[in-house]
Protein backbone atom coordinates (compact mmCIF):
# COMPACT_ATOMS: atom_id res chain seq x y z
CA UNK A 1 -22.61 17.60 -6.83
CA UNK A 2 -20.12 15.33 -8.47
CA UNK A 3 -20.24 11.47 -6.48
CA UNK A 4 -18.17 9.30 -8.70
CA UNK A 5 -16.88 6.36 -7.77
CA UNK A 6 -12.88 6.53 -7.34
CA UNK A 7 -12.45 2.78 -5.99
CA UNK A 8 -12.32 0.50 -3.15
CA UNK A 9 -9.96 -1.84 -1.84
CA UNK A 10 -10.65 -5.06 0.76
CA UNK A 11 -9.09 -7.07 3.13
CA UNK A 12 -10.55 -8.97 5.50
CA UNK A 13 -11.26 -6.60 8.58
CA UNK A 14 -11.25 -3.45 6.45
CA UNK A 15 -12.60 -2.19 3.30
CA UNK A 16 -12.06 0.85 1.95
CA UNK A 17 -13.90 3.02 -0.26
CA UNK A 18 -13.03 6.48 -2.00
CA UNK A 19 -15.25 8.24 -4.50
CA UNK A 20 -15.54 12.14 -5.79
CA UNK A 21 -17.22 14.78 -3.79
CA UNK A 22 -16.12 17.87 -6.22
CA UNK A 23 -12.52 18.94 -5.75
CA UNK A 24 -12.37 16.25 -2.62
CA UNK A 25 -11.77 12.60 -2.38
CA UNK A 26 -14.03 11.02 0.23
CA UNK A 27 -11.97 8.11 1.53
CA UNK A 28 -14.07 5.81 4.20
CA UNK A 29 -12.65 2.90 5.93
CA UNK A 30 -14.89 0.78 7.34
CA UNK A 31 -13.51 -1.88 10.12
CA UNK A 32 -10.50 -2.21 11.85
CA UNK A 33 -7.35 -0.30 10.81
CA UNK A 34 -4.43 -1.79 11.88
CA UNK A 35 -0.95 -3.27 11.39
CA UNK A 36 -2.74 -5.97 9.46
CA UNK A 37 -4.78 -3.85 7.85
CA UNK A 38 -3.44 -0.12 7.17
CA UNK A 39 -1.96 -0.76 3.29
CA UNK A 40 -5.68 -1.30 2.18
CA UNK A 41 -6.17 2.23 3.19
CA UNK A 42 -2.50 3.96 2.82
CA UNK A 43 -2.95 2.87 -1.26
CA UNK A 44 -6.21 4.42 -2.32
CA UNK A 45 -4.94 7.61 0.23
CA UNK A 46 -1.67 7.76 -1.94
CA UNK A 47 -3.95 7.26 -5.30
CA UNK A 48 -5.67 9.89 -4.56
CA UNK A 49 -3.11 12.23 -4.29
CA UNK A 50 -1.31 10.78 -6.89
CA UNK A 51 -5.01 11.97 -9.13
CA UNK A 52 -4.13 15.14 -7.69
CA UNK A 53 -6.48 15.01 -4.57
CA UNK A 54 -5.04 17.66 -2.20
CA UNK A 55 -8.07 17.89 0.25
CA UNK A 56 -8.94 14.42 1.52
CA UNK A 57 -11.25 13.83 3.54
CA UNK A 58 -11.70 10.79 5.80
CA UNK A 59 -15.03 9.50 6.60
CA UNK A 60 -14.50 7.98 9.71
CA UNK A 61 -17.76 7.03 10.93
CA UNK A 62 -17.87 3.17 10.05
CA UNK A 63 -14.09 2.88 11.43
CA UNK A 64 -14.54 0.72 14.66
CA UNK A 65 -10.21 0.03 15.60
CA UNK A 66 -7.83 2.37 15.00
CA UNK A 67 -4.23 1.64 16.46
CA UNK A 68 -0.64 3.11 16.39
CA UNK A 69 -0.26 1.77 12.53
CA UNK A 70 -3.42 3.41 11.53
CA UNK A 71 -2.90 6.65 13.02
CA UNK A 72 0.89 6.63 11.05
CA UNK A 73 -1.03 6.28 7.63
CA UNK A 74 -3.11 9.17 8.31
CA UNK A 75 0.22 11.14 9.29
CA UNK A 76 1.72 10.52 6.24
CA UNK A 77 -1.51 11.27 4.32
CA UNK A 78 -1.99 14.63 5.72
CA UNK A 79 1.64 15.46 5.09
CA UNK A 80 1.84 14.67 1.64
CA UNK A 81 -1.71 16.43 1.32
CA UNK A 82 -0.06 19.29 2.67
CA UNK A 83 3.01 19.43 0.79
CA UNK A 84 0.64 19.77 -2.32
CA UNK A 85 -1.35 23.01 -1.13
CA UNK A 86 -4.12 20.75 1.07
CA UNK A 87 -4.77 18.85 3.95
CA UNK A 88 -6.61 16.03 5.51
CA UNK A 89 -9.98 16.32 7.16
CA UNK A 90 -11.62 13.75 9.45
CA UNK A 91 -15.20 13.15 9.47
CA UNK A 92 -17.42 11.34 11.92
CA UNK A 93 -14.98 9.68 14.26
CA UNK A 94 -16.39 7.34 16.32
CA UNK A 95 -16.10 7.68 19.99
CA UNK A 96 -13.06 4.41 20.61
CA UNK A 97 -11.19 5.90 17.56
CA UNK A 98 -11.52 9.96 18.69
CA UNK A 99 -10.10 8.70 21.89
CA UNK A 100 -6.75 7.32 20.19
CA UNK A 101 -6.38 10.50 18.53
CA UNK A 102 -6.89 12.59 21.76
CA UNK A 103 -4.52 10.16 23.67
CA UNK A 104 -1.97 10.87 20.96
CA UNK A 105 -2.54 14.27 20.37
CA UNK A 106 -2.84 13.88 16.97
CA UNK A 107 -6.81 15.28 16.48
CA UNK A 108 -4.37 18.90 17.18
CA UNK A 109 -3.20 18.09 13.83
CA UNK A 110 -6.06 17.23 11.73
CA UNK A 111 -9.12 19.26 10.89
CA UNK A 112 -11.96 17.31 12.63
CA UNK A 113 -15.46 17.29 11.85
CA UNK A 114 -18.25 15.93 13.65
CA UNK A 115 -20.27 14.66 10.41
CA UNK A 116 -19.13 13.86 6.70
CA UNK A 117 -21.49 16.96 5.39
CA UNK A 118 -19.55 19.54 7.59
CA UNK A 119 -16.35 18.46 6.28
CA UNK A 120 -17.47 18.43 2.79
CA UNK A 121 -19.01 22.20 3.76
CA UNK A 122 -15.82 22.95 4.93
C-alpha cells in the first residue's frame, strides 16, 4: 500500500497532516478546528484536490472541537470533491465532534466511517 507523505500544515491549536493511501488522500486534523483555525485545514484539503485527489478522506479521530467554521470547510471540500467524480469520507469522529454533525445534519451528507481502515476499505 502506497503511505507517502503529502504534507502538513500547523497552527497553534491544530495541525494537520495529509499523506497517500493509494488513489486517496488521508487528511487528519488533530485539535481544534475552528474560526481561528479552519485555513490550516481548508489549504492542504484544496491541495489535494488541486493533485487531483477526488476521494478524501478525513481522519477524524484526533479532532477534539469542531464548530460552525469547521463544518463549512468540510462542505466545501466534499463539494469540490464531488464536482470532480468523488467525495469526502469521514473517519473516526469522535463522540463531541459526531454530535455537531448530527445537530447540523450534515453526517446525512458525508460518508461516515467508524474507523480510518473502513474508510480506506471503502
Amino acid at each position: 500500500m502506497d503511505r507517502g507523505t503529502v504534507g502538513s500544515a500547523q497552527s497553534g491549536r491544530l495541525l494537520v497532516e495529509v499523506r497517500e493511501e493509494g488513489s486517496s488522500a488521508v487528511v487528519t486534523p488533530a485539535g481544534e478546528l475552528d474560526h481561528h483555525t479552519a485555513d490550516v485545514l481548508r489549504e492542504p484539503l484544496e491541495d489535494c484536490l488541486e493533485k487531483g485527489y477526488a476521494r478524501l478522506v478525513v481522519d477524524c479521530s484526533r479532532l477534539e472541537f469542531c464548530d460552525s467554521t469547521g463544518l463549512n470547510v468540510l462542505l466545501g471540500a466534499r463539494l469540490k470533491a464531488e464536482a470532480a467524480g468523488g467525495g469526502v469520507h469521514l473517519a473516526g469522529m469522535q463522540p463531541v465532534v459526531a454530535r455537531v454533525f448530527e445537530i447540523t445534519g450534515a453526517e446525512a451528507v458525508f460518508t461516515v466511517h467508524e474507523t480510518l481502515d473502513a474508510a480506506l476499505a471503502d
